[in-house]
PDB file of N, CA and C in Angstrom:
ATOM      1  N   UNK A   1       0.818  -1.198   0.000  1.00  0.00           N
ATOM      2  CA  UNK A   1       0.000   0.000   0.000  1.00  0.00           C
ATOM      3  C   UNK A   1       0.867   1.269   0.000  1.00  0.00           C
ATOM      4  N   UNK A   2       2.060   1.605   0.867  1.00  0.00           N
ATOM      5  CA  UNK A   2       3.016   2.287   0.664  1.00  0.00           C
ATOM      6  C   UNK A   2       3.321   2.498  -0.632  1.00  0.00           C
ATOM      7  N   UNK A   3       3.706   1.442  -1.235  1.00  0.00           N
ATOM      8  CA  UNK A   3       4.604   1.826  -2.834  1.00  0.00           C
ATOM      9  C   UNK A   3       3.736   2.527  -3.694  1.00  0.00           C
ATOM     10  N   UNK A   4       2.497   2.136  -3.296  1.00  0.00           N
ATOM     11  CA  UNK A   4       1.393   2.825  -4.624  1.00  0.00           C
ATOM     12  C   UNK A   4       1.034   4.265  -4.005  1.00  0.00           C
ATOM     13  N   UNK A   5       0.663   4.345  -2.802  1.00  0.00           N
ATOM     14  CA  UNK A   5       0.544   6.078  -2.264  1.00  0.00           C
ATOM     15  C   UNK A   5       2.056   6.923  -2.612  1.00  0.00           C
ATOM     16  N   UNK A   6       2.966   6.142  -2.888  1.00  0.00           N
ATOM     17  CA  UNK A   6       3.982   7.079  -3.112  1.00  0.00           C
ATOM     18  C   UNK A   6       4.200   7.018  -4.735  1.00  0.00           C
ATOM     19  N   UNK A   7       3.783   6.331  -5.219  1.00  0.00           N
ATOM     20  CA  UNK A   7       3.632   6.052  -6.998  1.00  0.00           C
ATOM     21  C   UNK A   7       2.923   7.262  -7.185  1.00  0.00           C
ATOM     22  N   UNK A   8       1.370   7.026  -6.492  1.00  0.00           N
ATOM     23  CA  UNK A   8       0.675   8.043  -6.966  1.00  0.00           C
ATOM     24  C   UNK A   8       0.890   9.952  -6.348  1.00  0.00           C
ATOM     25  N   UNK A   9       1.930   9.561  -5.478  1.00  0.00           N
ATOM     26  CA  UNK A   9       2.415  11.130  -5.292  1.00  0.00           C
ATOM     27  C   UNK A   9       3.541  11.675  -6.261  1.00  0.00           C
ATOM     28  N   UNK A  10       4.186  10.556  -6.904  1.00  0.00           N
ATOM     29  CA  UNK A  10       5.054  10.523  -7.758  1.00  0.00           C
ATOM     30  C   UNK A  10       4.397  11.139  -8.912  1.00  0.00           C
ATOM     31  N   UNK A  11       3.581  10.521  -9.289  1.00  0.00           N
ATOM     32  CA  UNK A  11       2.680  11.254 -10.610  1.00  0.00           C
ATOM     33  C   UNK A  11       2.066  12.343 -10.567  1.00  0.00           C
ATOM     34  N   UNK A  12       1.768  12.500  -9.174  1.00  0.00           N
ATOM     35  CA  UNK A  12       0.893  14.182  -9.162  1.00  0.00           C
ATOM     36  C   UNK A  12       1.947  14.702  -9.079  1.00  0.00           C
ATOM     37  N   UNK A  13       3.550  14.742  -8.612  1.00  0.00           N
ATOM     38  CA  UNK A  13       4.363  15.644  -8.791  1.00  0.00           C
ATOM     39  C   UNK A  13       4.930  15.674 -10.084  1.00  0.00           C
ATOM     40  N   UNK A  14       4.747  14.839 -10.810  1.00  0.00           N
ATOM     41  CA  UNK A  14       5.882  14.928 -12.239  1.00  0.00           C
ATOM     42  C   UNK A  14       4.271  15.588 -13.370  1.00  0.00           C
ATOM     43  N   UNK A  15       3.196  15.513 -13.035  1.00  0.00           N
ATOM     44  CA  UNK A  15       1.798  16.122 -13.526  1.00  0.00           C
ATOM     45  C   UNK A  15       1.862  17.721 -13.082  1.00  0.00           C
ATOM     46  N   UNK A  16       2.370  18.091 -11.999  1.00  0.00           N
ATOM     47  CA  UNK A  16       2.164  19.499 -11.547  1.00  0.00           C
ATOM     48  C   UNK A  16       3.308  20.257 -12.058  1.00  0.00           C
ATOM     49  N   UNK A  17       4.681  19.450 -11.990  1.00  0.00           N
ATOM     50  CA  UNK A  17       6.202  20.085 -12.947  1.00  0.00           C
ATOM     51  C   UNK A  17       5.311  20.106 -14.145  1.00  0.00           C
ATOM     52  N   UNK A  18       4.993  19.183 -14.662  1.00  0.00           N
ATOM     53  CA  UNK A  18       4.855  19.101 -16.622  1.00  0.00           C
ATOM     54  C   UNK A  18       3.864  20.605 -16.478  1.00  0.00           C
ATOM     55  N   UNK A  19       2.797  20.564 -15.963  1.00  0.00           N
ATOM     56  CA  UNK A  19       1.567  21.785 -15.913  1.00  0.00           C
ATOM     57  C   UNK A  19       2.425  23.084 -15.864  1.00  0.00           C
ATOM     58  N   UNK A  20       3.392  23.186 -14.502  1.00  0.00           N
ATOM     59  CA  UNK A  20       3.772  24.578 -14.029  1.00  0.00           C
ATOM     60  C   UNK A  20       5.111  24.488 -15.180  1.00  0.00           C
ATOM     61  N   UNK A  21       6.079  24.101 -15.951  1.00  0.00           N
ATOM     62  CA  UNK A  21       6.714  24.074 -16.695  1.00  0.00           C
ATOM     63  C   UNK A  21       6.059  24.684 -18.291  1.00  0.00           C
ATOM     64  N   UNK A  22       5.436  24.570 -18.645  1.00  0.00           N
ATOM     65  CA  UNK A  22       3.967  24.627 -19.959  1.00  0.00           C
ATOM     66  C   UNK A  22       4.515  26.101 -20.005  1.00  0.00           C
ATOM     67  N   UNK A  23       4.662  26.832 -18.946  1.00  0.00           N
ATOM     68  CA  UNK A  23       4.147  28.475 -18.933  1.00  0.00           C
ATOM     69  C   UNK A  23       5.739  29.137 -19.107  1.00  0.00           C
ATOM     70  N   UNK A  24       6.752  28.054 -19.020  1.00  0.00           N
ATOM     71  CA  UNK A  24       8.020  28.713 -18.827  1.00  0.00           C
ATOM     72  C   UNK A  24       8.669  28.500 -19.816  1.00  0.00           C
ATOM     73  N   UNK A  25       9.290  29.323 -20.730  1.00  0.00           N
ATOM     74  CA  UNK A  25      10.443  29.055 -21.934  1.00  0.00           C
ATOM     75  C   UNK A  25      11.797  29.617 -21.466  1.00  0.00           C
ATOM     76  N   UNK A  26      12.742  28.645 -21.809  1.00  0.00           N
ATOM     77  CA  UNK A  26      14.064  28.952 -21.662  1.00  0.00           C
ATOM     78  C   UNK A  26      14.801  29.535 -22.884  1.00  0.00           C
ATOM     79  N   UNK A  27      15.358  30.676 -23.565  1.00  0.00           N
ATOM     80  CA  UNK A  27      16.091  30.565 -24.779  1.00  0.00           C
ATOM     81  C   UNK A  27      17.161  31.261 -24.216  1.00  0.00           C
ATOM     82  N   UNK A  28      17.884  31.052 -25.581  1.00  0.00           N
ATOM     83  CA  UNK A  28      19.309  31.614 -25.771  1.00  0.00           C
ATOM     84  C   UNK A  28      19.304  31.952 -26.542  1.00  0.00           C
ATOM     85  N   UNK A  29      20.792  33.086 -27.014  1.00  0.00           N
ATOM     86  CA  UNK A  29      21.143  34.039 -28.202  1.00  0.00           C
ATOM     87  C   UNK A  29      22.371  33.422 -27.935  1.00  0.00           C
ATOM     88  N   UNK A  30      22.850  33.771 -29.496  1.00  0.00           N
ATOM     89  CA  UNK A  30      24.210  32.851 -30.154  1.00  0.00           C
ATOM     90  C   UNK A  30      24.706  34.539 -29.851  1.00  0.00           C
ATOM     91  N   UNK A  31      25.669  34.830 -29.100  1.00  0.00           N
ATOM     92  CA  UNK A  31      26.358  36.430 -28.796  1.00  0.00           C
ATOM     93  C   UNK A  31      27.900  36.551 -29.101  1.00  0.00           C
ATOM     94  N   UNK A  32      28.026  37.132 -30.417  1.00  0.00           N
ATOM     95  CA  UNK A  32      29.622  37.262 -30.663  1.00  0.00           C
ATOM     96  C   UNK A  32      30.374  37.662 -30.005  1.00  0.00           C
ATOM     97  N   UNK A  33      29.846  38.109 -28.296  1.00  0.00           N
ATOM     98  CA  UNK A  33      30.897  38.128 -27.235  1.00  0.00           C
ATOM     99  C   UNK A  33      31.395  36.661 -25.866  1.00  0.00           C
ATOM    100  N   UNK A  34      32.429  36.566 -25.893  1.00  0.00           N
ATOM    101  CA  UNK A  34      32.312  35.199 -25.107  1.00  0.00           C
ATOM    102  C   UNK A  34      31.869  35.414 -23.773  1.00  0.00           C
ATOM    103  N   UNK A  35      31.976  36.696 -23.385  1.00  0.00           N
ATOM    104  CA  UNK A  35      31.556  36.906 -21.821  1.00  0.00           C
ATOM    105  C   UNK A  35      29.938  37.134 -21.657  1.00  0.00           C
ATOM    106  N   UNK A  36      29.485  37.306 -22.819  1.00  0.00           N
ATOM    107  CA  UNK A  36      27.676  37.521 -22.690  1.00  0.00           C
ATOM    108  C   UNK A  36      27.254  36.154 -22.465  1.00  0.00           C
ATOM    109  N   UNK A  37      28.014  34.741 -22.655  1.00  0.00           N
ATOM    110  CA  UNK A  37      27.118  33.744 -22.257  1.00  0.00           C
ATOM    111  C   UNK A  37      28.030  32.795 -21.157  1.00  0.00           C
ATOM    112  N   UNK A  38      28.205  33.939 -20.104  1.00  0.00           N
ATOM    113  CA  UNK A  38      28.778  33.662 -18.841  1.00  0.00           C
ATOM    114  C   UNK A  38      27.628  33.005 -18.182  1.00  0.00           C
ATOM    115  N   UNK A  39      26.725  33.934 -17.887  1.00  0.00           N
ATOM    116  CA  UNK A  39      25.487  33.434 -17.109  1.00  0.00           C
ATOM    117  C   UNK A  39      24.616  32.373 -17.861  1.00  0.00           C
ATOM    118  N   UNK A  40      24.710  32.311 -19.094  1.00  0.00           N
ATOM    119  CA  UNK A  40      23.253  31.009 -19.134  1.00  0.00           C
ATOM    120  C   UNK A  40      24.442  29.617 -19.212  1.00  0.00           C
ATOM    121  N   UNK A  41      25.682  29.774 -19.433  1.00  0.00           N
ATOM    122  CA  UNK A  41      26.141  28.297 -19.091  1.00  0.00           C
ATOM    123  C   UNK A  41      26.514  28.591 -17.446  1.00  0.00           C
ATOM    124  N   UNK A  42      26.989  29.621 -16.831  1.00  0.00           N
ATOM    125  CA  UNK A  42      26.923  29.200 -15.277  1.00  0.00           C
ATOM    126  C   UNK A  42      25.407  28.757 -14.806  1.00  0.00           C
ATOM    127  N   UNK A  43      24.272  29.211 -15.368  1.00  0.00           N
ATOM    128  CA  UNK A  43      23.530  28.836 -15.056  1.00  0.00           C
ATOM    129  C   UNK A  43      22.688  27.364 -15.166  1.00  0.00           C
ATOM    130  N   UNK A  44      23.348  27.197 -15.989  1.00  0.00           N
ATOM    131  CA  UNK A  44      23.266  25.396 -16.550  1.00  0.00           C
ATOM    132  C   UNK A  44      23.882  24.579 -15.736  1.00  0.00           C
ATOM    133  N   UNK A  45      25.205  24.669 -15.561  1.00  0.00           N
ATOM    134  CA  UNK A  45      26.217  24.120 -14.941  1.00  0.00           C
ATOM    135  C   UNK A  45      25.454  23.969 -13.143  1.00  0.00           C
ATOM    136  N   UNK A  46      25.498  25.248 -12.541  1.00  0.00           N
ATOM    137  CA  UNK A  46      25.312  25.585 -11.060  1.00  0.00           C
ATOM    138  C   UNK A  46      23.454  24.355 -11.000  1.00  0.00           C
ATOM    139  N   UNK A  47      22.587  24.921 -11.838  1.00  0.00           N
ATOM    140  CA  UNK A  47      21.175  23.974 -11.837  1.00  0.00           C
ATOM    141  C   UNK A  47      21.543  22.602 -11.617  1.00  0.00           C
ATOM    142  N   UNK A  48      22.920  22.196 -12.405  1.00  0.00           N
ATOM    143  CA  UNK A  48      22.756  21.098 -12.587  1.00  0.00           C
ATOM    144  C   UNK A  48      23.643  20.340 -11.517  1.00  0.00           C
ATOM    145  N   UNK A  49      24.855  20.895 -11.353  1.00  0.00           N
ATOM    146  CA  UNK A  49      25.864  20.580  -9.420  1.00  0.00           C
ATOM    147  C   UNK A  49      24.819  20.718  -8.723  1.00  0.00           C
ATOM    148  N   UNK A  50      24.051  21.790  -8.311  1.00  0.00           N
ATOM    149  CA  UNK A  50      22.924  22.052  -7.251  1.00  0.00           C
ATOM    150  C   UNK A  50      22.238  20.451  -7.357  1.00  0.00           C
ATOM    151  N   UNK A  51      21.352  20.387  -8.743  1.00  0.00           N
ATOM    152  CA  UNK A  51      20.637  18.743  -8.405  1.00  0.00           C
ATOM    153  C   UNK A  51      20.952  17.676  -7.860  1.00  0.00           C
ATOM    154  N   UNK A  52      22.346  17.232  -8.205  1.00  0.00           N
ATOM    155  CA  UNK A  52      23.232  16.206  -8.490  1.00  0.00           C
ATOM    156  C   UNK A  52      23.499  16.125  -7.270  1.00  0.00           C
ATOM    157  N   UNK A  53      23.993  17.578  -6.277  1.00  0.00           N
ATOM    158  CA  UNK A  53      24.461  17.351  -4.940  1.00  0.00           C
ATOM    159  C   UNK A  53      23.173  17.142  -4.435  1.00  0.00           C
ATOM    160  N   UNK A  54      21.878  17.668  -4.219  1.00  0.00           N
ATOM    161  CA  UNK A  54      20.625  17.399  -3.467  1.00  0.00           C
ATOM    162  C   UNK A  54      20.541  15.692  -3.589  1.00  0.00           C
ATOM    163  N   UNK A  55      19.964  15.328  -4.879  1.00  0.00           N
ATOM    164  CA  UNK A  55      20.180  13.909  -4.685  1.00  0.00           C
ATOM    165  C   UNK A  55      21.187  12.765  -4.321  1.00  0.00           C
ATOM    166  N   UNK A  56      22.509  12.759  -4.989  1.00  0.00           N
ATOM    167  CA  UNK A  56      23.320  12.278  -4.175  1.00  0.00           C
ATOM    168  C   UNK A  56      24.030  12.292  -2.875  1.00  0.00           C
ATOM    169  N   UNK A  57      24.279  13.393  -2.768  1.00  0.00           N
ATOM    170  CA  UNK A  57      25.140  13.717  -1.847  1.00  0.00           C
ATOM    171  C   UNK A  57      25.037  14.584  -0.611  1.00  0.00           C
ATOM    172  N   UNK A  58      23.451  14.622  -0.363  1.00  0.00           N
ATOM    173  CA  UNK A  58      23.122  15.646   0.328  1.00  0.00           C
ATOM    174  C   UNK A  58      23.573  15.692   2.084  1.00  0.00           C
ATOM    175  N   UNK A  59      24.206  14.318   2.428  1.00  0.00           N
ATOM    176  CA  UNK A  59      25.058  14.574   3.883  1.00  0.00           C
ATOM    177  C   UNK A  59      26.303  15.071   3.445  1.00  0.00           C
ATOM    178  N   UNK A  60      26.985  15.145   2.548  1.00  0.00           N
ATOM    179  CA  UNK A  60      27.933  15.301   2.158  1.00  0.00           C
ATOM    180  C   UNK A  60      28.385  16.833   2.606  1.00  0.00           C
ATOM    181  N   UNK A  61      27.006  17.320   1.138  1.00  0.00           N
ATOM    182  CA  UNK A  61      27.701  18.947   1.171  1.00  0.00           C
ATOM    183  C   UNK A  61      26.515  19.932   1.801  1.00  0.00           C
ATOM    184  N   UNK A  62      25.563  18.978   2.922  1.00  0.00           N
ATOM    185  CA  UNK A  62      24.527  20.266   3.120  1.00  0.00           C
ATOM    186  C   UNK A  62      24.192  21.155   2.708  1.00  0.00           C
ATOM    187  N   UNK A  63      23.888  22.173   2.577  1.00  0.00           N
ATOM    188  CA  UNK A  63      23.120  23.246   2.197  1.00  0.00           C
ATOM    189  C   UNK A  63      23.889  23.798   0.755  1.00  0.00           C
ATOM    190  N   UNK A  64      25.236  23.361   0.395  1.00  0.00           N
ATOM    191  CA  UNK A  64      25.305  23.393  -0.577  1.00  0.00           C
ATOM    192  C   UNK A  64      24.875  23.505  -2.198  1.00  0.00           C
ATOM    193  N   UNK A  65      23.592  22.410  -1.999  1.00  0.00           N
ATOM    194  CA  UNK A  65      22.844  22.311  -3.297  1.00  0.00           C
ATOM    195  C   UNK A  65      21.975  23.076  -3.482  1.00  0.00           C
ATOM    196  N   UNK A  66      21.585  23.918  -2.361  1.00  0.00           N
ATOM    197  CA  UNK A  66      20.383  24.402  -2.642  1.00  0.00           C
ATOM    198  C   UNK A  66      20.649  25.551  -2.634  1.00  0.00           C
ATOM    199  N   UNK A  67      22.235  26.522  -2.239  1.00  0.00           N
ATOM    200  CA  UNK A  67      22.952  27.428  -2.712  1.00  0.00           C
ATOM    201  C   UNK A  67      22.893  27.650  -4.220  1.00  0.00           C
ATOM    202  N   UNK A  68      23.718  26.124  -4.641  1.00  0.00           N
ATOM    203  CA  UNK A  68      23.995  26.026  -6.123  1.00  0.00           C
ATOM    204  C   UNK A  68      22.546  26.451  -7.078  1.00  0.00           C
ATOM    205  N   UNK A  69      21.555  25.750  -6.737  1.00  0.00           N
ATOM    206  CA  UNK A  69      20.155  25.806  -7.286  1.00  0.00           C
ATOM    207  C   UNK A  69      19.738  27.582  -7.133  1.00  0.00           C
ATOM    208  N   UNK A  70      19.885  28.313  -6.302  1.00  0.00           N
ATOM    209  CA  UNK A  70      19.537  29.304  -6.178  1.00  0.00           C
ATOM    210  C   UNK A  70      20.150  30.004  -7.322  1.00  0.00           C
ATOM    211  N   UNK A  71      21.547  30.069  -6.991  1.00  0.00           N
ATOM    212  CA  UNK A  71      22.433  30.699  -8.074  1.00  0.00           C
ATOM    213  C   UNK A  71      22.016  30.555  -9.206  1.00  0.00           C
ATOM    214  N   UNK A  72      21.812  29.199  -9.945  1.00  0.00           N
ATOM    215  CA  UNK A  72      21.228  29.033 -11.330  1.00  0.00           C
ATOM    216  C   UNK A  72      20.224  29.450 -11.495  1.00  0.00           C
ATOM    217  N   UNK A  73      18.890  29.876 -10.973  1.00  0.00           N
ATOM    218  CA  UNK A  73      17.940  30.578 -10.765  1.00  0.00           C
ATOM    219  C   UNK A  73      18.245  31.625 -11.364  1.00  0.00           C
ATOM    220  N   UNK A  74      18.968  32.743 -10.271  1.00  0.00           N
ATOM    221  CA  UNK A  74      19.677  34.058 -10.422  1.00  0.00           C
ATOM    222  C   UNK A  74      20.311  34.273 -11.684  1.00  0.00           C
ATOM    223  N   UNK A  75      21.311  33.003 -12.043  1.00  0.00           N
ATOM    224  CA  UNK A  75      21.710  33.657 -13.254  1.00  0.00           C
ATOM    225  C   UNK A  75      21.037  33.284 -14.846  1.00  0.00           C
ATOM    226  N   UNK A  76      19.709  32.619 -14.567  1.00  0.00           N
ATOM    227  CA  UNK A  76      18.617  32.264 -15.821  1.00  0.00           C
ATOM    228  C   UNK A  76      18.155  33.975 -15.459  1.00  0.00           C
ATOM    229  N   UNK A  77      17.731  34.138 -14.687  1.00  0.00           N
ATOM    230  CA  UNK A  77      17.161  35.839 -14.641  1.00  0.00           C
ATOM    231  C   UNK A  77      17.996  37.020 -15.071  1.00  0.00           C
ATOM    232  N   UNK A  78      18.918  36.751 -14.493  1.00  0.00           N
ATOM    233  CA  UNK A  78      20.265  37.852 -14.980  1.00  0.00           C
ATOM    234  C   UNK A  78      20.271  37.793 -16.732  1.00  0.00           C
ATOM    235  N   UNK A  79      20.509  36.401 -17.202  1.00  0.00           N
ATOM    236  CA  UNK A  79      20.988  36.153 -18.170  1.00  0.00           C
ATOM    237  C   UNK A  79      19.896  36.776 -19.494  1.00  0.00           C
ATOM    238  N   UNK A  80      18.205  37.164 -18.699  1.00  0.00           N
ATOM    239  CA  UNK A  80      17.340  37.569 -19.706  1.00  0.00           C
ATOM    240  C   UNK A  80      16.838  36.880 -20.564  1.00  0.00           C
ATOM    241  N   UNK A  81      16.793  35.743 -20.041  1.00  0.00           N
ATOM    242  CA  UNK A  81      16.457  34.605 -21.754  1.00  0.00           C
ATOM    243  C   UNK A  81      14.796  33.366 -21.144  1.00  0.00           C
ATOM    244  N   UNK A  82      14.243  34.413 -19.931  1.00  0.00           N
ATOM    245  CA  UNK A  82      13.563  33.623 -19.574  1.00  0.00           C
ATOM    246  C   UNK A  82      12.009  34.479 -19.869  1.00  0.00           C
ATOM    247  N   UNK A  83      11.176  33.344 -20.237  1.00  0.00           N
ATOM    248  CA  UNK A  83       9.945  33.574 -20.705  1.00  0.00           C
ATOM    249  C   UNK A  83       8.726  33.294 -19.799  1.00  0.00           C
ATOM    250  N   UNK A  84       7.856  33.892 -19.171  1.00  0.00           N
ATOM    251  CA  UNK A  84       7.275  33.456 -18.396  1.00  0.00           C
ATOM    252  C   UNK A  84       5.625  33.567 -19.472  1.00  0.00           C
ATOM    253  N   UNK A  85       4.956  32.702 -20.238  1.00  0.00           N
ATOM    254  CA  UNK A  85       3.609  33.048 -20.954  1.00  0.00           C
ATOM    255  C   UNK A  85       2.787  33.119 -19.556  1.00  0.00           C
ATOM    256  N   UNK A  86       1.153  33.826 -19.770  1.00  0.00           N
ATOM    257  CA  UNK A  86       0.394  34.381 -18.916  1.00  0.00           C
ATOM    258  C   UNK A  86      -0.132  33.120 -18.831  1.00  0.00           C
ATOM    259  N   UNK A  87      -0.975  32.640 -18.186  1.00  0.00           N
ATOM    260  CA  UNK A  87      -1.407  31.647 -17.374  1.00  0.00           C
ATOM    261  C   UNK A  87      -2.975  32.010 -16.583  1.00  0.00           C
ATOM    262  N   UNK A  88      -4.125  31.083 -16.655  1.00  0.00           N
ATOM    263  CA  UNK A  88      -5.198  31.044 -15.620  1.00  0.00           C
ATOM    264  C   UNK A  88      -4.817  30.891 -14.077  1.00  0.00           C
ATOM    265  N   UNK A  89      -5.301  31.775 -13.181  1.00  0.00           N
ATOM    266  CA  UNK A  89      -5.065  31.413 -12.616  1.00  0.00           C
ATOM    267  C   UNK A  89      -5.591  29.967 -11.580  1.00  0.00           C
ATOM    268  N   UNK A  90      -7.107  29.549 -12.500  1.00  0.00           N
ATOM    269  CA  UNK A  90      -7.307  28.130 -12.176  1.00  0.00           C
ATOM    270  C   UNK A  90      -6.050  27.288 -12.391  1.00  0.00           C
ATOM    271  N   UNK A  91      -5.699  27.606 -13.928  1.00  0.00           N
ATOM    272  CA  UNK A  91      -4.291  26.415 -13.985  1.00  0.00           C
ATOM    273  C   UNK A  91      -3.385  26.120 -13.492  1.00  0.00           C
ATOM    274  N   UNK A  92      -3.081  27.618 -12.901  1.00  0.00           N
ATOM    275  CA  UNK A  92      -1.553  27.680 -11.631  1.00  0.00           C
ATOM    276  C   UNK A  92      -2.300  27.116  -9.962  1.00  0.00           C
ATOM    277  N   UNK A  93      -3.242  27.250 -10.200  1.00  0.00           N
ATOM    278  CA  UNK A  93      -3.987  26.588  -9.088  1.00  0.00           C
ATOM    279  C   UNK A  93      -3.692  25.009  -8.764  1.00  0.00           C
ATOM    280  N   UNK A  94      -4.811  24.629 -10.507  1.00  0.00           N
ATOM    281  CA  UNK A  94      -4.256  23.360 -10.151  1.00  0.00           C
ATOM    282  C   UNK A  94      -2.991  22.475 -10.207  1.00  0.00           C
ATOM    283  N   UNK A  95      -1.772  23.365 -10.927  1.00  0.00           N
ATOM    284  CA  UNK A  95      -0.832  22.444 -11.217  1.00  0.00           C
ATOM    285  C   UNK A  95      -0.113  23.119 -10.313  1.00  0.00           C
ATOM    286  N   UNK A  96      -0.266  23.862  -9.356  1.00  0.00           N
ATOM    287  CA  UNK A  96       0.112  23.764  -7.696  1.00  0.00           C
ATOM    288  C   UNK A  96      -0.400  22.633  -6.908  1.00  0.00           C
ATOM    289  N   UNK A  97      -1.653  23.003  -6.989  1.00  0.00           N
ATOM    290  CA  UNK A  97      -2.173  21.536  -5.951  1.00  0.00           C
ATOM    291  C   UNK A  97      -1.787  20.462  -6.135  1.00  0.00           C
ATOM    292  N   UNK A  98      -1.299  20.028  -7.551  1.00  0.00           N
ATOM    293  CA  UNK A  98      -0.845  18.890  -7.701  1.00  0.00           C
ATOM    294  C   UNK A  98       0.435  18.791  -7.304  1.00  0.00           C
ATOM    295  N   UNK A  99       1.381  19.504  -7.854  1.00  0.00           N
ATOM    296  CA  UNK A  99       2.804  19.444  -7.160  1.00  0.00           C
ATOM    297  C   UNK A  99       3.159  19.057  -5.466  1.00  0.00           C
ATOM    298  N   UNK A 100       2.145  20.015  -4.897  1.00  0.00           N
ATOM    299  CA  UNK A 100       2.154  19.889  -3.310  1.00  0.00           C
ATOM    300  C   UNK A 100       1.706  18.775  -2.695  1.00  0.00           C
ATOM    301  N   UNK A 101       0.471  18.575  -3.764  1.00  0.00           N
ATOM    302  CA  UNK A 101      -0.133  16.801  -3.095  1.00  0.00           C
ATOM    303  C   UNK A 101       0.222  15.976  -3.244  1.00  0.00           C
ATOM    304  N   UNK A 102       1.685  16.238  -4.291  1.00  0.00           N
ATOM    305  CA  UNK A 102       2.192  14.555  -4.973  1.00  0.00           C
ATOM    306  C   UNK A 102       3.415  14.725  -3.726  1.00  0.00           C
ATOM    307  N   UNK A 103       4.242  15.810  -3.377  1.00  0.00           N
ATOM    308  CA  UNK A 103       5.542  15.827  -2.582  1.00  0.00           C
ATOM    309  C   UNK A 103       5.160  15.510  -1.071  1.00  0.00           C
ATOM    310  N   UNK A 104       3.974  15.805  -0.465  1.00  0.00           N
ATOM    311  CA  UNK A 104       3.196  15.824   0.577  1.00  0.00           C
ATOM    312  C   UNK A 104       3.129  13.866   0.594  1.00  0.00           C
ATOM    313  N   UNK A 105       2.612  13.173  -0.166  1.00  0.00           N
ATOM    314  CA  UNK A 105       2.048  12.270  -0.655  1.00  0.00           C
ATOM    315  C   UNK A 105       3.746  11.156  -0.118  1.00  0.00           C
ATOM    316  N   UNK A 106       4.483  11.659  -0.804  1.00  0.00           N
ATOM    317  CA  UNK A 106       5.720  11.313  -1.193  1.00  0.00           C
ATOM    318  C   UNK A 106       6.189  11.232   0.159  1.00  0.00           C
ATOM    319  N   UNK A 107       6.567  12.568   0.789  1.00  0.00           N
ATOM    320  CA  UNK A 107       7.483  12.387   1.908  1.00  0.00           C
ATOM    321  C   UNK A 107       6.212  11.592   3.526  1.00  0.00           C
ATOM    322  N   UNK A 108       5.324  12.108   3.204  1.00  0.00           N
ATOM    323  CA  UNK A 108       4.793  11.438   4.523  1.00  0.00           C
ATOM    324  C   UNK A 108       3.331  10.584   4.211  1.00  0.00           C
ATOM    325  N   UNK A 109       2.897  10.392   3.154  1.00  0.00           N
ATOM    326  CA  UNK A 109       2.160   8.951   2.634  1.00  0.00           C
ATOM    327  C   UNK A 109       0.852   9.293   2.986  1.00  0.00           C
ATOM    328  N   UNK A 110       0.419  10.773   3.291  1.00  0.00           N
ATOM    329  CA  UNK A 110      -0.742  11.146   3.638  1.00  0.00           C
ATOM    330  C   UNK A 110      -1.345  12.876   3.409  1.00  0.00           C
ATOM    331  N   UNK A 111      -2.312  13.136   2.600  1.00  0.00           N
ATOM    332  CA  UNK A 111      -2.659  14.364   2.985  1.00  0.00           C
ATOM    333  C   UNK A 111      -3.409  15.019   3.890  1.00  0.00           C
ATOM    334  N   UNK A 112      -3.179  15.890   4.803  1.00  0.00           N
ATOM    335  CA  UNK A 112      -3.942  16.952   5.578  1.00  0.00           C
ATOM    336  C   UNK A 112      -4.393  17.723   5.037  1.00  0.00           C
ATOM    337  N   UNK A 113      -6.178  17.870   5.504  1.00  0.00           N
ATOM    338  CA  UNK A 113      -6.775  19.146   4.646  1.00  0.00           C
ATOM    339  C   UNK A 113      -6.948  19.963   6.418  1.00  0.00           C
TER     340      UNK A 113
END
């Protein structure tokens, strides 16, 4: 019974990423300067150490990853290449609720209303 309450929190979270993702575009510009695409590869790079340490290694380097993750954040914003399209706010509704009910679901196998 465990494996399937956490299956099915599994799916409402990878259902609420796919939903809240829909609204976000990432691009890039090809820039004949090498220092203009400082930030969207630090920002690639840092997203992606940040993950790598959260899941693997997270006694390792504590709070580390979620430093790293911030930073890549910061420098997708800095870098200007981020798209946010307008959105219902039923839709951000529900592909919140879902995100929260699948991680909720996940870490403690039960929701509280």
């Amino acid at each position: 019974m465990r494996l399937l309450i956490k299956l099915v929190g599994l799916a409402l979270l990878l259902v609420g990423i796919y939903f809240l993702g829909q609204n976000i575009v990432f691009t890039s510009r090809i820039s004949p300067y090498w220092w203009r695409d400082i930030s969207a590869a630090g920002s690639v790079l840092a997203l992606t150490a940040g993950v790598i340490s959260l899941l693997f290694f997270r006694s390792a380097t504590g709070s580390l990853g979620w430093v790293l993750v911030g930073l890549g954040i910061v420098l997708v914003f800095v870098n200007g290449n981020v798209i946010l399209k307008p959105t219902s706010l039923w839709y951000f509704f529900l592909a919140f609720a879902s995100l929260t009910a699948g991680l909720k679901l996940i870490t403690t196998g039960r929701i509280d209303f």
